[in-house]
PDB file of N, CA and C in Angstrom:
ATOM      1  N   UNK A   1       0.842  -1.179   0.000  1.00  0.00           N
ATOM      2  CA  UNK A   1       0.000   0.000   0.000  1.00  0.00           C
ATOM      3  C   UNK A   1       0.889   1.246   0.000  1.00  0.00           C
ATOM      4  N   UNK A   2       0.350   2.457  -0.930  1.00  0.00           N
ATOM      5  CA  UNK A   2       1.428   3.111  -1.496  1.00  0.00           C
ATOM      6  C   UNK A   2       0.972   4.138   0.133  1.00  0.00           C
ATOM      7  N   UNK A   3       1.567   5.151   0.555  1.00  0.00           N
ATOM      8  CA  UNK A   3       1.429   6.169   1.745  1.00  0.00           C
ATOM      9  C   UNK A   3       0.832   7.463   1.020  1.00  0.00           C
ATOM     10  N   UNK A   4      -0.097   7.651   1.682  1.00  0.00           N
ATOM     11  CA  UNK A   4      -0.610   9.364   0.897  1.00  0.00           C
ATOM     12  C   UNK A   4       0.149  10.024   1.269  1.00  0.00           C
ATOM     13  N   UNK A   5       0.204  11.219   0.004  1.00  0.00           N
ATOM     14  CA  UNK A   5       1.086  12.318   0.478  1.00  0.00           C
ATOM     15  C   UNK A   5       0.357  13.954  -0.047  1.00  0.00           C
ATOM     16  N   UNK A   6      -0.127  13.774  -0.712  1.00  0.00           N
ATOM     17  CA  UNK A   6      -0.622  14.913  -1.086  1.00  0.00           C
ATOM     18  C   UNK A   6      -2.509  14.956  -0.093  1.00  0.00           C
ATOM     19  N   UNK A   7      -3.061  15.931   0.021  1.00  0.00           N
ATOM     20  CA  UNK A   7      -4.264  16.413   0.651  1.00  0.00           C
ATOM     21  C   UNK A   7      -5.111  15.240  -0.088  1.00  0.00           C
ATOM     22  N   UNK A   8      -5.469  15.270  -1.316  1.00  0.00           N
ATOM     23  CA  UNK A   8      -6.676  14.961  -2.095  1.00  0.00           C
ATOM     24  C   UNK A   8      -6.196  12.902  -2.212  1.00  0.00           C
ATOM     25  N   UNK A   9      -4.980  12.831  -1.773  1.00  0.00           N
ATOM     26  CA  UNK A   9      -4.930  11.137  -1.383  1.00  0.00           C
ATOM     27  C   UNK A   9      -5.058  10.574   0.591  1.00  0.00           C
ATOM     28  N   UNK A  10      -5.076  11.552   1.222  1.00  0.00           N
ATOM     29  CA  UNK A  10      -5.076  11.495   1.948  1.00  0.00           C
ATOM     30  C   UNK A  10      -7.331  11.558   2.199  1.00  0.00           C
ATOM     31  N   UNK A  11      -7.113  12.389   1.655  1.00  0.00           N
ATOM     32  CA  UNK A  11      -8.618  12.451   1.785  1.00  0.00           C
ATOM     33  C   UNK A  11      -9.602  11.315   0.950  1.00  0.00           C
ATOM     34  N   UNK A  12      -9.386  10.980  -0.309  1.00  0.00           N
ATOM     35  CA  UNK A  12      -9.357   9.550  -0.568  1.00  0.00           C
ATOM     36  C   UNK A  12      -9.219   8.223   0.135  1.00  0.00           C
ATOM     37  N   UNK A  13      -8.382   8.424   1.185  1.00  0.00           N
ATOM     38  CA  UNK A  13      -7.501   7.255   1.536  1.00  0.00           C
ATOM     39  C   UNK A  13      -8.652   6.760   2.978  1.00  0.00           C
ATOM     40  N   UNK A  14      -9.230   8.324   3.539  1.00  0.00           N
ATOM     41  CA  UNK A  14      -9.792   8.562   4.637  1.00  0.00           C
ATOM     42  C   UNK A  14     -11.488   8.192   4.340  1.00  0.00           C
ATOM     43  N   UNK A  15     -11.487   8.231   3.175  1.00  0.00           N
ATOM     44  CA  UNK A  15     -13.565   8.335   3.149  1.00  0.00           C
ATOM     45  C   UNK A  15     -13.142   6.648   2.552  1.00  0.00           C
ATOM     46  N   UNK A  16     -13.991   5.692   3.109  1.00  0.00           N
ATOM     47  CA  UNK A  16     -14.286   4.334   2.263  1.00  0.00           C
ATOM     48  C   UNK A  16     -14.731   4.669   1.105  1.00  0.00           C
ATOM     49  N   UNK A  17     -15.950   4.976   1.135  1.00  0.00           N
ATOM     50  CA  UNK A  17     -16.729   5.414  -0.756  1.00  0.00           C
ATOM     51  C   UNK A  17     -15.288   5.622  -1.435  1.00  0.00           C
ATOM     52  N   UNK A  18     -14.670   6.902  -1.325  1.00  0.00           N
ATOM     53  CA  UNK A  18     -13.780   7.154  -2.225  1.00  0.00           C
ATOM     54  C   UNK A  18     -12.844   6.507  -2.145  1.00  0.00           C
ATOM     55  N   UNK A  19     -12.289   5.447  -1.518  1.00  0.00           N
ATOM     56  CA  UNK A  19     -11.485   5.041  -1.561  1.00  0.00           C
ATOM     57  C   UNK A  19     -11.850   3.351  -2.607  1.00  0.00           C
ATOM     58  N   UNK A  20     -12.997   2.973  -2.200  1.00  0.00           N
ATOM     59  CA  UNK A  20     -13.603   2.413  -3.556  1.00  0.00           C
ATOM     60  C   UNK A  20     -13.858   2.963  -4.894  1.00  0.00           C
ATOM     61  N   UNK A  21     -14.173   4.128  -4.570  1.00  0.00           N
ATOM     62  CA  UNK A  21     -14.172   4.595  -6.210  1.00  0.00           C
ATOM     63  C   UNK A  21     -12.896   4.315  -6.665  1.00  0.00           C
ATOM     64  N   UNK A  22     -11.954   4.787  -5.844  1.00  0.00           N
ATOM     65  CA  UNK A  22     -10.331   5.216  -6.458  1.00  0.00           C
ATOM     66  C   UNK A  22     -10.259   3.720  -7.350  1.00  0.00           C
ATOM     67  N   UNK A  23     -10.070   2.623  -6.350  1.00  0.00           N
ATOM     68  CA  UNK A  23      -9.638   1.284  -6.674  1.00  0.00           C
ATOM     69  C   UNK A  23     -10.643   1.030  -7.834  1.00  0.00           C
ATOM     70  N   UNK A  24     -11.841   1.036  -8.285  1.00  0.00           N
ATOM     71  CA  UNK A  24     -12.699   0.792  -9.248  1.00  0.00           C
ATOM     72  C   UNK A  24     -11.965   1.886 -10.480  1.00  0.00           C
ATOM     73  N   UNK A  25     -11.791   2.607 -10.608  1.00  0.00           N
ATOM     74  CA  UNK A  25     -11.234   3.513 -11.648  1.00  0.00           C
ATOM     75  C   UNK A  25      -9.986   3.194 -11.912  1.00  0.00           C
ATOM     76  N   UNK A  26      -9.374   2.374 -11.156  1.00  0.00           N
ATOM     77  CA  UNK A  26      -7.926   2.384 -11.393  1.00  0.00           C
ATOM     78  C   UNK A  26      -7.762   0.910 -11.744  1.00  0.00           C
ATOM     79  N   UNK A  27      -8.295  -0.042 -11.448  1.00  0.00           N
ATOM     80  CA  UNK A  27      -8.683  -1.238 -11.613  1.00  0.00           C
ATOM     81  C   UNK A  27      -9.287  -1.147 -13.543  1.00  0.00           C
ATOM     82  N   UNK A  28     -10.270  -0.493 -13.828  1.00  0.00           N
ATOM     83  CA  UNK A  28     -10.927  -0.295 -14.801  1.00  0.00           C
ATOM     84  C   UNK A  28     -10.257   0.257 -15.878  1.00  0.00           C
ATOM     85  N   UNK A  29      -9.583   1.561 -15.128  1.00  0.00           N
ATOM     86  CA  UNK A  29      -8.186   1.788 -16.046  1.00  0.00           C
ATOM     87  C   UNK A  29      -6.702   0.874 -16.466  1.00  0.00           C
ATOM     88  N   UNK A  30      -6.229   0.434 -15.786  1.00  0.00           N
ATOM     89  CA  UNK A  30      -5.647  -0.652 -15.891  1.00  0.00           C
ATOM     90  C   UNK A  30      -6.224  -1.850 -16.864  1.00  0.00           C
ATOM     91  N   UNK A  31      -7.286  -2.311 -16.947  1.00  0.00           N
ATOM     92  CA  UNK A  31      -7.986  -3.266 -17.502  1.00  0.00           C
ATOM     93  C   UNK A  31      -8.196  -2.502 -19.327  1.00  0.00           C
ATOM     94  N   UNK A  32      -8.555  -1.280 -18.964  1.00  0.00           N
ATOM     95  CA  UNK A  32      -8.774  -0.454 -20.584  1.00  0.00           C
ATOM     96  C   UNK A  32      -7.450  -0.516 -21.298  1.00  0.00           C
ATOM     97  N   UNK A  33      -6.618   0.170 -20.518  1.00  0.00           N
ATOM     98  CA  UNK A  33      -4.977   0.310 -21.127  1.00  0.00           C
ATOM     99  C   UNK A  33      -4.521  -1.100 -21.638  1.00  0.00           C
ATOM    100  N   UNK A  34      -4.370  -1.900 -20.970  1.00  0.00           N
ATOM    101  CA  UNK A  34      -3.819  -2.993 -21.361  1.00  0.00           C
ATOM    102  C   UNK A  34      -4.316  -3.547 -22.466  1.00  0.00           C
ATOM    103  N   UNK A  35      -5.701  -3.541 -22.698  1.00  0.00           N
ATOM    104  CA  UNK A  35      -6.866  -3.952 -24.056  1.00  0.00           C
ATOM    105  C   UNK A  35      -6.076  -3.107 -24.991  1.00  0.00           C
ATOM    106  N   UNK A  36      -6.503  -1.895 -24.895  1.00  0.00           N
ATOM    107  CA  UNK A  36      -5.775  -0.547 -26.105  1.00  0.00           C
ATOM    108  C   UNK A  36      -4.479  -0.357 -26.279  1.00  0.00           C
ATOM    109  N   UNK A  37      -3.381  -1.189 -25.292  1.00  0.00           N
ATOM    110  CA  UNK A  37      -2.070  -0.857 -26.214  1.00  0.00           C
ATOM    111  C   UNK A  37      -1.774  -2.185 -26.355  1.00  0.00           C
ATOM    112  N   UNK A  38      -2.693  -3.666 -26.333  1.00  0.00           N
ATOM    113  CA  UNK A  38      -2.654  -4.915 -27.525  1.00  0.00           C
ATOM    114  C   UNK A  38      -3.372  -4.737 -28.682  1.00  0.00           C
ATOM    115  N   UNK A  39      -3.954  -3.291 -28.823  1.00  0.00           N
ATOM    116  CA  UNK A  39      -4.639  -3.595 -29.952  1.00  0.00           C
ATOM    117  C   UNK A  39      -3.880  -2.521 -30.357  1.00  0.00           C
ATOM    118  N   UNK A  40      -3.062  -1.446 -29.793  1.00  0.00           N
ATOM    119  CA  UNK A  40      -2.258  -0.472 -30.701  1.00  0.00           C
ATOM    120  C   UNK A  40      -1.564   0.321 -29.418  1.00  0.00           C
ATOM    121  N   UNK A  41      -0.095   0.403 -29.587  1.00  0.00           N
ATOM    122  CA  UNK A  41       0.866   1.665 -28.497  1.00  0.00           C
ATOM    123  C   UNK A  41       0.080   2.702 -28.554  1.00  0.00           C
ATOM    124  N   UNK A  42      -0.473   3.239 -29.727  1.00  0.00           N
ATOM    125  CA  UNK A  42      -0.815   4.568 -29.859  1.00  0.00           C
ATOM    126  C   UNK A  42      -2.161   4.578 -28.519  1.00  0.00           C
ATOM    127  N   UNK A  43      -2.652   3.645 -29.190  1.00  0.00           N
ATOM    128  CA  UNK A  43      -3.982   4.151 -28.159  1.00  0.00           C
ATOM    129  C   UNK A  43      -4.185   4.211 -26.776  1.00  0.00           C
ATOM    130  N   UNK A  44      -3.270   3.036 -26.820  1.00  0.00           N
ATOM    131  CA  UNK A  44      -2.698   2.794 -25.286  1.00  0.00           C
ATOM    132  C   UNK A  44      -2.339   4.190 -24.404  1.00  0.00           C
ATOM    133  N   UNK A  45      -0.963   4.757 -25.270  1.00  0.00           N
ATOM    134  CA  UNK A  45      -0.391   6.349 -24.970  1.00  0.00           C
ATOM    135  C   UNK A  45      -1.967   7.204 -25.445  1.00  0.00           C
ATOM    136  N   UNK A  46      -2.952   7.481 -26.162  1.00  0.00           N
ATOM    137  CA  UNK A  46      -3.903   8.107 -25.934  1.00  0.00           C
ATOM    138  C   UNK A  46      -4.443   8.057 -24.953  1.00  0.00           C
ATOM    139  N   UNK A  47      -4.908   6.904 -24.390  1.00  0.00           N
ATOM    140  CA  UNK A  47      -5.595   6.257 -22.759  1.00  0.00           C
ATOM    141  C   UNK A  47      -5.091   6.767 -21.789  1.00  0.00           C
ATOM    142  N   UNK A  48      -3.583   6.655 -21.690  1.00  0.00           N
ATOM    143  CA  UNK A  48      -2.935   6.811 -20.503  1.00  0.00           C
ATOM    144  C   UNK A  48      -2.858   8.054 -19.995  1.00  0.00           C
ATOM    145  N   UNK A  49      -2.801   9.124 -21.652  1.00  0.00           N
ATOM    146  CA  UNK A  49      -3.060  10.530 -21.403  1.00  0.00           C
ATOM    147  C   UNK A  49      -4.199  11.225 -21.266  1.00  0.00           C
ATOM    148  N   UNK A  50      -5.553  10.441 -21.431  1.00  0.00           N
ATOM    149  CA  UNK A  50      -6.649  10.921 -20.981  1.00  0.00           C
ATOM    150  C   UNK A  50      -7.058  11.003 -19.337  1.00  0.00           C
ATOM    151  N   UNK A  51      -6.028   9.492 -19.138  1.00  0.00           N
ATOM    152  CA  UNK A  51      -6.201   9.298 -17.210  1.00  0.00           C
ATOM    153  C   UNK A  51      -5.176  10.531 -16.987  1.00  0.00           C
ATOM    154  N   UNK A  52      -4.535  10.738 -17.369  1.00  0.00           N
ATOM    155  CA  UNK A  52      -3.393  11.503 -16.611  1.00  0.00           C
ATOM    156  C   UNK A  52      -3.688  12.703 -16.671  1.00  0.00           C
ATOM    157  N   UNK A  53      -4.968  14.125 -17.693  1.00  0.00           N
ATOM    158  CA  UNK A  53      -5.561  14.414 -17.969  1.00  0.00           C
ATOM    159  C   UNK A  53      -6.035  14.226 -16.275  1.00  0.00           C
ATOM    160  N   UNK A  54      -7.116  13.242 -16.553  1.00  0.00           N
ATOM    161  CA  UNK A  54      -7.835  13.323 -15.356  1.00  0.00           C
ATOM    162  C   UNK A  54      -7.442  13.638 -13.572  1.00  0.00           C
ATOM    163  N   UNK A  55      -6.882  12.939 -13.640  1.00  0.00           N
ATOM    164  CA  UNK A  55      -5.881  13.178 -12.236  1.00  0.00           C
ATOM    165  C   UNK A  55      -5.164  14.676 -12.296  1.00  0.00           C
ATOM    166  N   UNK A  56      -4.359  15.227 -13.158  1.00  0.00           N
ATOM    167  CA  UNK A  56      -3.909  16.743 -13.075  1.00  0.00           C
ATOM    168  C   UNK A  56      -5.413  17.410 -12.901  1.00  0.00           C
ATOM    169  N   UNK A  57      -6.952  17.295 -13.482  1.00  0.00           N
ATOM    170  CA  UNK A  57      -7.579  18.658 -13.406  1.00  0.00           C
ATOM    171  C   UNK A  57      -8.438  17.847 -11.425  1.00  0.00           C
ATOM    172  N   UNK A  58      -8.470  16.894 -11.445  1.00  0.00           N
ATOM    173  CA  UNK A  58      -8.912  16.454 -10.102  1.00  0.00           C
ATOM    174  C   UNK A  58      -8.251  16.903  -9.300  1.00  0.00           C
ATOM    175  N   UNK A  59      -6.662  16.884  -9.214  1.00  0.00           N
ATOM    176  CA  UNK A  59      -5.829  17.254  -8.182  1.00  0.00           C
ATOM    177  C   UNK A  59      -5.957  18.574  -8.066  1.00  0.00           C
ATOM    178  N   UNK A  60      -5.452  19.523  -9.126  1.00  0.00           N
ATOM    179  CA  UNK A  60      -5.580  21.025  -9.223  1.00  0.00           C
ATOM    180  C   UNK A  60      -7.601  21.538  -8.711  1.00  0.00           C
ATOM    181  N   UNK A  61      -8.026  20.839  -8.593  1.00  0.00           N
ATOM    182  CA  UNK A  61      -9.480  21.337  -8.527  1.00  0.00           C
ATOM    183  C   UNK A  61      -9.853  21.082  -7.008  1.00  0.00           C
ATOM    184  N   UNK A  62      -9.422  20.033  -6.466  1.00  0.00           N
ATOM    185  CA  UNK A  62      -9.360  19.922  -5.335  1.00  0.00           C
ATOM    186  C   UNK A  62      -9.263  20.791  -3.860  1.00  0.00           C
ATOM    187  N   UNK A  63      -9.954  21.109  -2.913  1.00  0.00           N
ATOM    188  CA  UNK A  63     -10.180  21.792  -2.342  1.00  0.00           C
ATOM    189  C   UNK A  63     -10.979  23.405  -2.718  1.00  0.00           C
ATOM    190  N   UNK A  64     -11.132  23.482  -3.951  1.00  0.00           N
ATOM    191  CA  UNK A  64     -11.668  24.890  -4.482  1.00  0.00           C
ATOM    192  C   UNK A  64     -13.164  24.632  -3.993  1.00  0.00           C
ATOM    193  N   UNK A  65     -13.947  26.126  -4.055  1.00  0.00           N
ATOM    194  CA  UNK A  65     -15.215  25.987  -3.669  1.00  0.00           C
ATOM    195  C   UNK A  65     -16.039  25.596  -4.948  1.00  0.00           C
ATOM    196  N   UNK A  66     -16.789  24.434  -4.925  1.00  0.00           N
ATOM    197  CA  UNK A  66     -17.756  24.122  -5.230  1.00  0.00           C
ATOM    198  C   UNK A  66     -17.437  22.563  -6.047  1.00  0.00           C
ATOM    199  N   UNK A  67     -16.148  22.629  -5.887  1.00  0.00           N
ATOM    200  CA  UNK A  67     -15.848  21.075  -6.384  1.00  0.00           C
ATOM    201  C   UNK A  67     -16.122  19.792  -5.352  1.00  0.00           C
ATOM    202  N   UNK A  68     -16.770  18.936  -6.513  1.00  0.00           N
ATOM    203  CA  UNK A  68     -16.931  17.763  -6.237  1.00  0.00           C
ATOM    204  C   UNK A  68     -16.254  16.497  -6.416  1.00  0.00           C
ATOM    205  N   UNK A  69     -15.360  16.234  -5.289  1.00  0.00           N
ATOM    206  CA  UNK A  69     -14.597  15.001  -5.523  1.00  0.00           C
ATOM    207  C   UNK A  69     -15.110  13.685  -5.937  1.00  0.00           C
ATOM    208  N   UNK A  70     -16.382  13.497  -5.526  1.00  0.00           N
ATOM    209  CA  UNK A  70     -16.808  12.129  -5.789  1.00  0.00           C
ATOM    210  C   UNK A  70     -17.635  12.231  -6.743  1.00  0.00           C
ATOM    211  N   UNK A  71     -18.469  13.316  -7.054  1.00  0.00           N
ATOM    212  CA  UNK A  71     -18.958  13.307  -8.121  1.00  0.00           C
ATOM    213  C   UNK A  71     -17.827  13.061  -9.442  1.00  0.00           C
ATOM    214  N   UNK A  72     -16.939  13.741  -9.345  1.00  0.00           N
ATOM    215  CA  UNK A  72     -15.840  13.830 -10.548  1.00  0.00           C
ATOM    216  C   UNK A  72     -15.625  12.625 -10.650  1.00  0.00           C
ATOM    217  N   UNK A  73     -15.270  11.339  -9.632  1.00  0.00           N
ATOM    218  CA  UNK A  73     -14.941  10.245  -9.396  1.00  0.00           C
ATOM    219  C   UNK A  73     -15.581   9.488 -10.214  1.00  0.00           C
ATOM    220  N   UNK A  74     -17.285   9.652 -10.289  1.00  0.00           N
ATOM    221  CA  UNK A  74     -18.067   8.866 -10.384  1.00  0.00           C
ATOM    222  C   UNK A  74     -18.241   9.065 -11.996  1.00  0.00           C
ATOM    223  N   UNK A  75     -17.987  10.381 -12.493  1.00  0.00           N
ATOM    224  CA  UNK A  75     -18.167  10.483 -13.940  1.00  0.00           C
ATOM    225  C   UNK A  75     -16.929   9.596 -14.701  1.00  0.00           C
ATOM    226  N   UNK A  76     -15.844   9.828 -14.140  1.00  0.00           N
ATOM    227  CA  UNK A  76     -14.482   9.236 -14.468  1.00  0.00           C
ATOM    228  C   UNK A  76     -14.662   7.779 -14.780  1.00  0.00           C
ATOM    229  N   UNK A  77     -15.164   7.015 -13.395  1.00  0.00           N
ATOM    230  CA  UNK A  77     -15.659   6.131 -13.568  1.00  0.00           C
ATOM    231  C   UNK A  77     -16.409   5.363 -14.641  1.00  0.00           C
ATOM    232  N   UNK A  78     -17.490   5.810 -14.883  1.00  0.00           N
ATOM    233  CA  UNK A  78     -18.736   5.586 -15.858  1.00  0.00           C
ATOM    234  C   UNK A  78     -18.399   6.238 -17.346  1.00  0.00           C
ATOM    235  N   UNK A  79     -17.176   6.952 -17.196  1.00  0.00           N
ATOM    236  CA  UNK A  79     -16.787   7.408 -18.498  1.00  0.00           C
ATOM    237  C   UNK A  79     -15.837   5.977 -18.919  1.00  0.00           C
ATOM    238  N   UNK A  80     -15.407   5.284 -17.605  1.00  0.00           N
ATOM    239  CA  UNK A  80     -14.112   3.987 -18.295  1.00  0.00           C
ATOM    240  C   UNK A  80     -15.040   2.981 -18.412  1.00  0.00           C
ATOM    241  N   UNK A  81     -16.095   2.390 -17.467  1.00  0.00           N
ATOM    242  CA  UNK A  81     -17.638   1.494 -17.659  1.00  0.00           C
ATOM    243  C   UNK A  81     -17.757   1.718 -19.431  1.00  0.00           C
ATOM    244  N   UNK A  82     -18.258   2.842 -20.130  1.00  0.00           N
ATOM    245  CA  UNK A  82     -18.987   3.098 -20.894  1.00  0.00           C
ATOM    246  C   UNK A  82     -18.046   2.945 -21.587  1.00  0.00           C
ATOM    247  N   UNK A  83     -16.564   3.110 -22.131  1.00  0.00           N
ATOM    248  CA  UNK A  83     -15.421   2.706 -23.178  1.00  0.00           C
ATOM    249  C   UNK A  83     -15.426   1.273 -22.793  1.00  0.00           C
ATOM    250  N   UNK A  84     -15.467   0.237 -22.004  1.00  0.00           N
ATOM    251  CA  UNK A  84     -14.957  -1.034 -21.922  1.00  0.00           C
ATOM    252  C   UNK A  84     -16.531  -1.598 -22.664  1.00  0.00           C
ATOM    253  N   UNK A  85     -17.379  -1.320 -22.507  1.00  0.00           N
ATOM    254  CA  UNK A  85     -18.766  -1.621 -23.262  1.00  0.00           C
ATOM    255  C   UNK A  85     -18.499  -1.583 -24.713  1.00  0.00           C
ATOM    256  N   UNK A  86     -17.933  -0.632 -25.232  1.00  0.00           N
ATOM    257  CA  UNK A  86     -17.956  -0.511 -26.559  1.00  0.00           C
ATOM    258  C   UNK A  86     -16.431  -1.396 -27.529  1.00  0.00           C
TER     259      UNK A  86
END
């Protein structure tokens, strides 16, 4: 188990829900990537930069007023659900 270090893993690390979301998104991501760079590097490196994408505007958004961590979570989520469907 990796140690939080930044606010927004620590706070993750601290709520169960989010700490299931985390593992479901990252689990899901992991599972997408690996599909998309056997079927091509490129897409794979597209994938990896859409998660990574995700995590820079989550982290930077974090603590501001009116953001929603778990909501964001949950779209993230259902955005990798809805690519492994297709």
């Amino acid at each position: 188990m990796l140690t939080a270090k930044r606010a927004i893993e620590k706070a993750i690390c601290v709520n169960p829900e989010l700490a299931n979301l985390d593992r479901e998104i990252n689990a899901l991501n992991t599972k997408a990537f690996r599909k998309a760079t056997s079927d091509s590097p490129r897409a794979g490196r597209a994938l990896q930069r859409e998660h990574d994408t995700f995590l820079a505007r989550r982290n930077a958004a974090f603590g501001r007023p009116g953001y929603d961590l778990q909501k964001a979570m949950r779209e993230r989520l259902d955005h990798l659900r809805a690519t492994e469907s297709h």
